[in-house]
Protein backbone atom coordinates (compact mmCIF):
# COMPACT_ATOMS: atom_id res chain seq x y z
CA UNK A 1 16.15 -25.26 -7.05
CA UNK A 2 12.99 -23.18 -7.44
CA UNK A 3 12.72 -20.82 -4.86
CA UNK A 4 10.12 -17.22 -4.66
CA UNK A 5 11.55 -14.02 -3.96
CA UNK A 6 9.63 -11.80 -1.65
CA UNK A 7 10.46 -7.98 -2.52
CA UNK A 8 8.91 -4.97 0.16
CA UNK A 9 7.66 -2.91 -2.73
CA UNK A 10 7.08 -3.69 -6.33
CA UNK A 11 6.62 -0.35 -8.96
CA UNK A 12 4.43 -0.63 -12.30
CA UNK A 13 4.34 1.58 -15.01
CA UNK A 14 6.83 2.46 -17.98
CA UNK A 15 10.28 4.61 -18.41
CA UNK A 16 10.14 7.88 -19.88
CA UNK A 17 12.31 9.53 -21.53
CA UNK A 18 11.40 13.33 -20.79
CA UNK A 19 12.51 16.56 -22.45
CA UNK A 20 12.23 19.06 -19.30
CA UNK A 21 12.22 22.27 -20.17
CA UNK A 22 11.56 25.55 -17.68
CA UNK A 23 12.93 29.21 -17.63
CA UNK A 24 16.21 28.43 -16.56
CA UNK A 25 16.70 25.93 -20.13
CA UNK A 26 16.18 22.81 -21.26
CA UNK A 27 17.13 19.50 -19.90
CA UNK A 28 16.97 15.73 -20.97
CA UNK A 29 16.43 13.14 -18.23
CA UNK A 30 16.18 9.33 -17.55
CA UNK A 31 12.44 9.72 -15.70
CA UNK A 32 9.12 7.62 -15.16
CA UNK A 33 7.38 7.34 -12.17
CA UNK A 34 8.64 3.82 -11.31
CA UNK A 35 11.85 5.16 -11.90
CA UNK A 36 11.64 8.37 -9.42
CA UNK A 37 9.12 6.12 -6.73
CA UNK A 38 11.80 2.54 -6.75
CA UNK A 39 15.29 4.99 -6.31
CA UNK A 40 13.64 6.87 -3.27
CA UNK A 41 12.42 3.12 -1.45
CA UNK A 42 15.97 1.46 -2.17
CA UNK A 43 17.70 4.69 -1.42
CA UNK A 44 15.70 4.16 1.97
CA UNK A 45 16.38 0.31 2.56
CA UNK A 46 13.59 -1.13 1.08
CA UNK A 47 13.68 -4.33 -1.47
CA UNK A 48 12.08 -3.34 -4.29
CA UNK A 49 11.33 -4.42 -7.47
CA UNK A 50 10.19 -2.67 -10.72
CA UNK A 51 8.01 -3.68 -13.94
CA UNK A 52 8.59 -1.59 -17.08
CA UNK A 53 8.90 -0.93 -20.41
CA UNK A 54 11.02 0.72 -22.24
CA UNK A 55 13.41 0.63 -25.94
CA UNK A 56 16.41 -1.41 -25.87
CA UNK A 57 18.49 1.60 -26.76
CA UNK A 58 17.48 2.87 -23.22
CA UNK A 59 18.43 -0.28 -21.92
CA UNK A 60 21.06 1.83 -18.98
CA UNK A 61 18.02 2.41 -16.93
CA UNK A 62 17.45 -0.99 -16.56
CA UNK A 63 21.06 -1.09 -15.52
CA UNK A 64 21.11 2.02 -13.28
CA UNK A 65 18.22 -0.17 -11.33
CA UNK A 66 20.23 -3.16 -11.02
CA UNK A 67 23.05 -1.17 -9.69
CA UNK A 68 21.16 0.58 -7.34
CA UNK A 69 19.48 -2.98 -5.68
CA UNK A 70 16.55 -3.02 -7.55
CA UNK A 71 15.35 -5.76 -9.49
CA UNK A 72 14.49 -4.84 -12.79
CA UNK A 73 11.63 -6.86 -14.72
CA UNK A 74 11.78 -5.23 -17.93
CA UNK A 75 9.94 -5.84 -21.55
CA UNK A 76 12.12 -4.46 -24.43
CA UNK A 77 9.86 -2.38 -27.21
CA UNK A 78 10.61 -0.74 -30.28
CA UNK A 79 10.35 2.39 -28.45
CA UNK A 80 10.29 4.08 -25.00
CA UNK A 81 7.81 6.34 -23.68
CA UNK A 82 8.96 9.97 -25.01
CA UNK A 83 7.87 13.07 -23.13
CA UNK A 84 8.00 16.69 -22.88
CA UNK A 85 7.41 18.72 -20.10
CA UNK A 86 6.86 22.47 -19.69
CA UNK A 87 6.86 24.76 -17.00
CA UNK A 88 6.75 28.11 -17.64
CA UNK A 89 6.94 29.97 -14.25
CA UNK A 90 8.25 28.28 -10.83
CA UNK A 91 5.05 26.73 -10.01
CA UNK A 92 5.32 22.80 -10.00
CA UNK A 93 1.73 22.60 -10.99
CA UNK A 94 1.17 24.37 -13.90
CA UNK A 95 2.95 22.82 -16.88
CA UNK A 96 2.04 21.27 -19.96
CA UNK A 97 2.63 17.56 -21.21
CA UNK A 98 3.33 16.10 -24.55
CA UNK A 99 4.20 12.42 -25.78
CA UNK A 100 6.30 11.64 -28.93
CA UNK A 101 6.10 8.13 -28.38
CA UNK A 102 4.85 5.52 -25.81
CA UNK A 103 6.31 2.17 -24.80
CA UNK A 104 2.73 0.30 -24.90
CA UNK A 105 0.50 -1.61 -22.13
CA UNK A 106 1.36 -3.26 -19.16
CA UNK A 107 -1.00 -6.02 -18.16
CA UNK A 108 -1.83 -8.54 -15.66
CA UNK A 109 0.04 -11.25 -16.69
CA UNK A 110 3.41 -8.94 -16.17
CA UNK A 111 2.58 -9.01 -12.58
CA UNK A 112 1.19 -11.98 -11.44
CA UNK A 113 4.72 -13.83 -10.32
CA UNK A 114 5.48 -11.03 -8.36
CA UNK A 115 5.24 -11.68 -4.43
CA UNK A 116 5.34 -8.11 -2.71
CA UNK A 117 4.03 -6.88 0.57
CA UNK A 118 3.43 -3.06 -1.03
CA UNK A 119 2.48 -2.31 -4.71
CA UNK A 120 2.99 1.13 -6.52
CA UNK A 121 0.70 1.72 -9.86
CA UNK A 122 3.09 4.88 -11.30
CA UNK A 123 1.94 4.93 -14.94
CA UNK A 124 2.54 8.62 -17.19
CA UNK A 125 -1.33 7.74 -19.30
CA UNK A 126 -4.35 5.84 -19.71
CA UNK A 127 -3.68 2.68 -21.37
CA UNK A 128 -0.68 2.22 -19.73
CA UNK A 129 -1.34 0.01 -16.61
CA UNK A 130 -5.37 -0.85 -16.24
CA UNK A 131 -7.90 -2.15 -13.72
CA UNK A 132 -6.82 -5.68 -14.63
CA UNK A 133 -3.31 -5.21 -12.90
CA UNK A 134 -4.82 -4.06 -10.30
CA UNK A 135 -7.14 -6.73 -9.56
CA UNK A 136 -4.57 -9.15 -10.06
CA UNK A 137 -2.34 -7.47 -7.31
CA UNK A 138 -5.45 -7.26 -5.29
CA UNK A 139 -5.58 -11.24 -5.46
CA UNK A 140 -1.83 -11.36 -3.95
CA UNK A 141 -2.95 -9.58 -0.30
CA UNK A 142 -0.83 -6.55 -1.24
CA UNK A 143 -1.44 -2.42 -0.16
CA UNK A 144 -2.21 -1.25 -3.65
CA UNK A 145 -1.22 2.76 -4.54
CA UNK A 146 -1.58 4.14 -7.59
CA UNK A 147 -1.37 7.68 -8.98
CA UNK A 148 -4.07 9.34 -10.68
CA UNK A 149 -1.90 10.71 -13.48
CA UNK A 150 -1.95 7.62 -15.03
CA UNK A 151 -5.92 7.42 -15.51
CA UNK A 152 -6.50 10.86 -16.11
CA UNK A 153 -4.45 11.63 -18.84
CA UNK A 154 -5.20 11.04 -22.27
CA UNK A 155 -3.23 10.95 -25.30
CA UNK A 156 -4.64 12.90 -28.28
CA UNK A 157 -2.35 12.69 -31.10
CA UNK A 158 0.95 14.17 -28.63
CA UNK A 159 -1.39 15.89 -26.72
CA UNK A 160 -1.96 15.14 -22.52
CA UNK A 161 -5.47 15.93 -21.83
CA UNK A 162 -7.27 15.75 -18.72
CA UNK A 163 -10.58 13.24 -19.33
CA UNK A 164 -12.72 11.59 -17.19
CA UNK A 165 -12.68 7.35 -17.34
CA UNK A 166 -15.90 5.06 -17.11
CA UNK A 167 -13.81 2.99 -14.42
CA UNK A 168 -12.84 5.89 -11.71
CA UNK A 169 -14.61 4.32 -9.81
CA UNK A 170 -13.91 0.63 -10.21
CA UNK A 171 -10.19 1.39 -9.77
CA UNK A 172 -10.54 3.87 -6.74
CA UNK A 173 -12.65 0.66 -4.88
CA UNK A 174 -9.62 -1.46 -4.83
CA UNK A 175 -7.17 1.16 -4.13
CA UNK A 176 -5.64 1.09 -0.47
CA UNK A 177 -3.57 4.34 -1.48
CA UNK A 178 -4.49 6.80 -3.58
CA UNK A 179 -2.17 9.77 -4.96
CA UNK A 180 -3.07 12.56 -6.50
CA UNK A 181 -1.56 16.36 -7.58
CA UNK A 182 -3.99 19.33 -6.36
CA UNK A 183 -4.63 20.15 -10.51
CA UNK A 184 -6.00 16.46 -10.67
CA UNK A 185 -7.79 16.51 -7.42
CA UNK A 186 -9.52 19.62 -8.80
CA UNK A 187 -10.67 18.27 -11.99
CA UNK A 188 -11.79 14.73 -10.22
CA UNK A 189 -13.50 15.51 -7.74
CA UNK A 190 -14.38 19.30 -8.61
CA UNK A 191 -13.49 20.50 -5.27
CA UNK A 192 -10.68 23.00 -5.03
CA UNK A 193 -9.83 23.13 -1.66
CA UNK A 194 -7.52 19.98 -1.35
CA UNK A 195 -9.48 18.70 1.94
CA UNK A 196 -12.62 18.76 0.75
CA UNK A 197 -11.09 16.88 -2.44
CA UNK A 198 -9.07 14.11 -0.50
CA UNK A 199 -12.64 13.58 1.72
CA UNK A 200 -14.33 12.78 -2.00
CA UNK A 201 -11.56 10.86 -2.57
CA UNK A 202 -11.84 8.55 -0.03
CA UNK A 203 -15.62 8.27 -0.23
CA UNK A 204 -14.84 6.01 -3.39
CA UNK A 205 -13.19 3.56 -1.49
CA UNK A 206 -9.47 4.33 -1.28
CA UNK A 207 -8.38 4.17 3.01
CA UNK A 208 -5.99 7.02 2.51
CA UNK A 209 -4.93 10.04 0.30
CA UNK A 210 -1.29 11.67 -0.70
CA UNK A 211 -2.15 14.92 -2.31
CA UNK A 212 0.79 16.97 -3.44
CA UNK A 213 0.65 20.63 -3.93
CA UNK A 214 2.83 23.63 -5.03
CA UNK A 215 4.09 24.28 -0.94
CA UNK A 216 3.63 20.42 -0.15
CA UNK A 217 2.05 17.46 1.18
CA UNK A 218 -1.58 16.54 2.51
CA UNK A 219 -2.23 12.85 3.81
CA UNK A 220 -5.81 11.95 4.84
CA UNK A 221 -6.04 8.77 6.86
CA UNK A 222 -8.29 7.16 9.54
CA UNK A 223 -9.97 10.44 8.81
CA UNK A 224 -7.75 12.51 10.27
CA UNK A 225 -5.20 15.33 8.24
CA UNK A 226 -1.71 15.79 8.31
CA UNK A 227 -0.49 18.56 6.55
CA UNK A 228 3.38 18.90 5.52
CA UNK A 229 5.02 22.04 4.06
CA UNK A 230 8.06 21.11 1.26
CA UNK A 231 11.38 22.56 2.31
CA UNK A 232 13.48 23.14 -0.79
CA UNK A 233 16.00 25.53 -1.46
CA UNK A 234 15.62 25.09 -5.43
CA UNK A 235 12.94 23.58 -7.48
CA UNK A 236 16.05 22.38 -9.73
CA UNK A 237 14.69 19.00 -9.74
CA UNK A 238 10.59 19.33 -9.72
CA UNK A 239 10.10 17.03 -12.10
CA UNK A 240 9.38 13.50 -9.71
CA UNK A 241 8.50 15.29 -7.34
CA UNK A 242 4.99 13.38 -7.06
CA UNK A 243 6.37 10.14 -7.92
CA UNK A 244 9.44 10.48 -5.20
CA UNK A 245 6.84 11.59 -2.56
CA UNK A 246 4.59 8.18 -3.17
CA UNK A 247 7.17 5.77 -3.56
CA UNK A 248 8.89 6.99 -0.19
CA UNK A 249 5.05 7.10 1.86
CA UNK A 250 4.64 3.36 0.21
CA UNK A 251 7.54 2.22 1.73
CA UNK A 252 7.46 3.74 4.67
CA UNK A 253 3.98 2.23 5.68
CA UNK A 254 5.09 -0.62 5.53
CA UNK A 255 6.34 -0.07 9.18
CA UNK A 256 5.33 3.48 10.30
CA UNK A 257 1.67 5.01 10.51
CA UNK A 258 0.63 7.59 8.25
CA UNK A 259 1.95 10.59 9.87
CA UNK A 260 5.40 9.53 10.45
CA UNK A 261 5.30 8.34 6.91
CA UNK A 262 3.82 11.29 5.42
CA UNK A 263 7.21 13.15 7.40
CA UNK A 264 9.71 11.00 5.45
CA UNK A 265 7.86 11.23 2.11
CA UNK A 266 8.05 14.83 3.44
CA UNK A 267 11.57 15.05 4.15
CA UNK A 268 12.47 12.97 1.54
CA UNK A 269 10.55 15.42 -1.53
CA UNK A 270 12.09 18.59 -0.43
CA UNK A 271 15.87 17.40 -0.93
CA UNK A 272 14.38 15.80 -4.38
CA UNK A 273 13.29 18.76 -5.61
CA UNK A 274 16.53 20.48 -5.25
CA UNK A 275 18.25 18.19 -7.58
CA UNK A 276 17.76 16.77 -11.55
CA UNK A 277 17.13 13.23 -11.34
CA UNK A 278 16.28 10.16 -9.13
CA UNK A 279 16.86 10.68 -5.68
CA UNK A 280 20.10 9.26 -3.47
CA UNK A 281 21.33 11.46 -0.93
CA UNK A 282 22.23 9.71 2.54
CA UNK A 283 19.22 8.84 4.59
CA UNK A 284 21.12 10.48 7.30
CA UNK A 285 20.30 13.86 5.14
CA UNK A 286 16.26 12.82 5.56
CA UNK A 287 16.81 12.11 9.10
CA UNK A 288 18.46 15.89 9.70
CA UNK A 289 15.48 17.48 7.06
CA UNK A 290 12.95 15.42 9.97
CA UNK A 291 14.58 16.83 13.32
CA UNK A 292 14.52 20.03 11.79
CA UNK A 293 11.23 21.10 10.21
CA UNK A 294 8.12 18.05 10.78
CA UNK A 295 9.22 16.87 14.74
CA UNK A 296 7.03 20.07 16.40
């Protein structure tokens, strides 16, 4: 019997396998956005779905997915996406970024079986997932995110540099969500002040914004602003903390409006950041984070 399966959310973009290393020491972690973005919507109820890339030898993440309730469409490659990050002081946004290895290119073809009501582009460089994924999820009726990381890096030899890409603009046009960090923002749109920068944003096409900063969250919508502060008590776990933030505010629109989603991606970020790794703690732990700091 052939039957289609229908998932809530659908993440694109490869495994990494990062090298974390800040002034408390080094650490090695199982990371990606997909990874960090599909553990915080299933951790949350949703149905969701994954497409990545990684080395057979790194094949337990594909497990850890299926365990966790998310379906896990993976293409085996001689090697996974290596990276090292770097922090050296407490602030989330400064850090540099080198690649060892990558896992290669996701294209459209990958995606177009895939019946989703919500799409997530999560990719760690450019080259990873293009404009032609994107238009093919645009043909399938989905909301289409994607995070700016993924265009505006650029490998040079293990280098991450910051360039500019001939199809901003193209992309940002068929973009329902778009995320962004404030160090990003900055360099796209050449605004510092993260309003003025989600307002350029949004005058290429996107409908609304999720711009993460060092003390939290801004979400520009219907062209109004909802500003939400991060409530951590560690940065043990900053690494994700982008990816965790737009895979929960994907999910949740699904059903809520952009300020009570932009309180759960909220919510759900500052218990993230407290710990190494994907997130899973009890939604009832989001709910209490909620009452407590983003109901006034």
């Amino acid at each position: 019997m052939n039957f289609t399966v229908f998932y809530d959310v659908v993440f694109i973009g490869n495994y990494t396998k990062d090298t974390i290393i800040t002034p408390a020491g080094t650490k090695y972690v199982d990371g990606g956005a997909v990874n960090y973005s599909a553990h915080a919507a299933a951790s949350l109820g949703y149905k969701t779905a994954v497409v990545t890339r990684m080395a057979k030898e790194d094949s337990r993440v594909a497990d850890r997915f299926q365990e966790a309730g998310i379906e896990c469409m993976v293409t085996y490659t001689p090697e996974s996406t290596c990276m090292k990050l770097e922090y050296p002081t407490i602030d989330p946004d400064i850090r540099t970024l080198s690649v060892a290895s990558t896992a290669g290119s996701i294209v459209a073809n990958d995606v177009r079986s895939i019946n989703a009501k919500a799409a997530g582009i999560g990719s760690s460089l450019r080259g990873e997932v293009g404009l032609d994924v994107i238009l093919a999820l645009r043909q399938k009726n989905m909301l289409v995110a994607a995070d700016m990381q993924g265009f505006v890096r650029v490998l040079h030899g293990q280098s991450l540099v910051y360039e500019p890409w001939d199809e901003m603009v193209s992309v940002l046009n068929n973009l329902d969500i778009l995320k962004s960090d404030a160090v990003e923002a900055e360099y796209l749109t050449g605004e510092k002040d993260i309003e003025k920068a989600a307002r350029a944003y949004a005058s290429l096409g996107p409908k609304e914004i999720v711009l993460t900063h060092r003390d939290g969250l801004l979400i520009h919508a219907d062209g109004n602003f909802h500003h939400f502060k991060f409530h951590s008590e560690s940065m043990s776990g900053r690494s994700g903390r982008g990816d965790t933030c737009i895979g929960t505010y994907l999910a949740k629109r699904l059903n809520m409006s952009p300020l009570e989603a932009g309180k759960w991606a909220a919510a759900v970020t500052s218990l993230k950041v407290e710990r190494l790794g994907v997130f899973d703690r009890p939604i009832t732990e989001v709910e209490t984070v909620i009452q407590r700091y983003y109901c006034n």
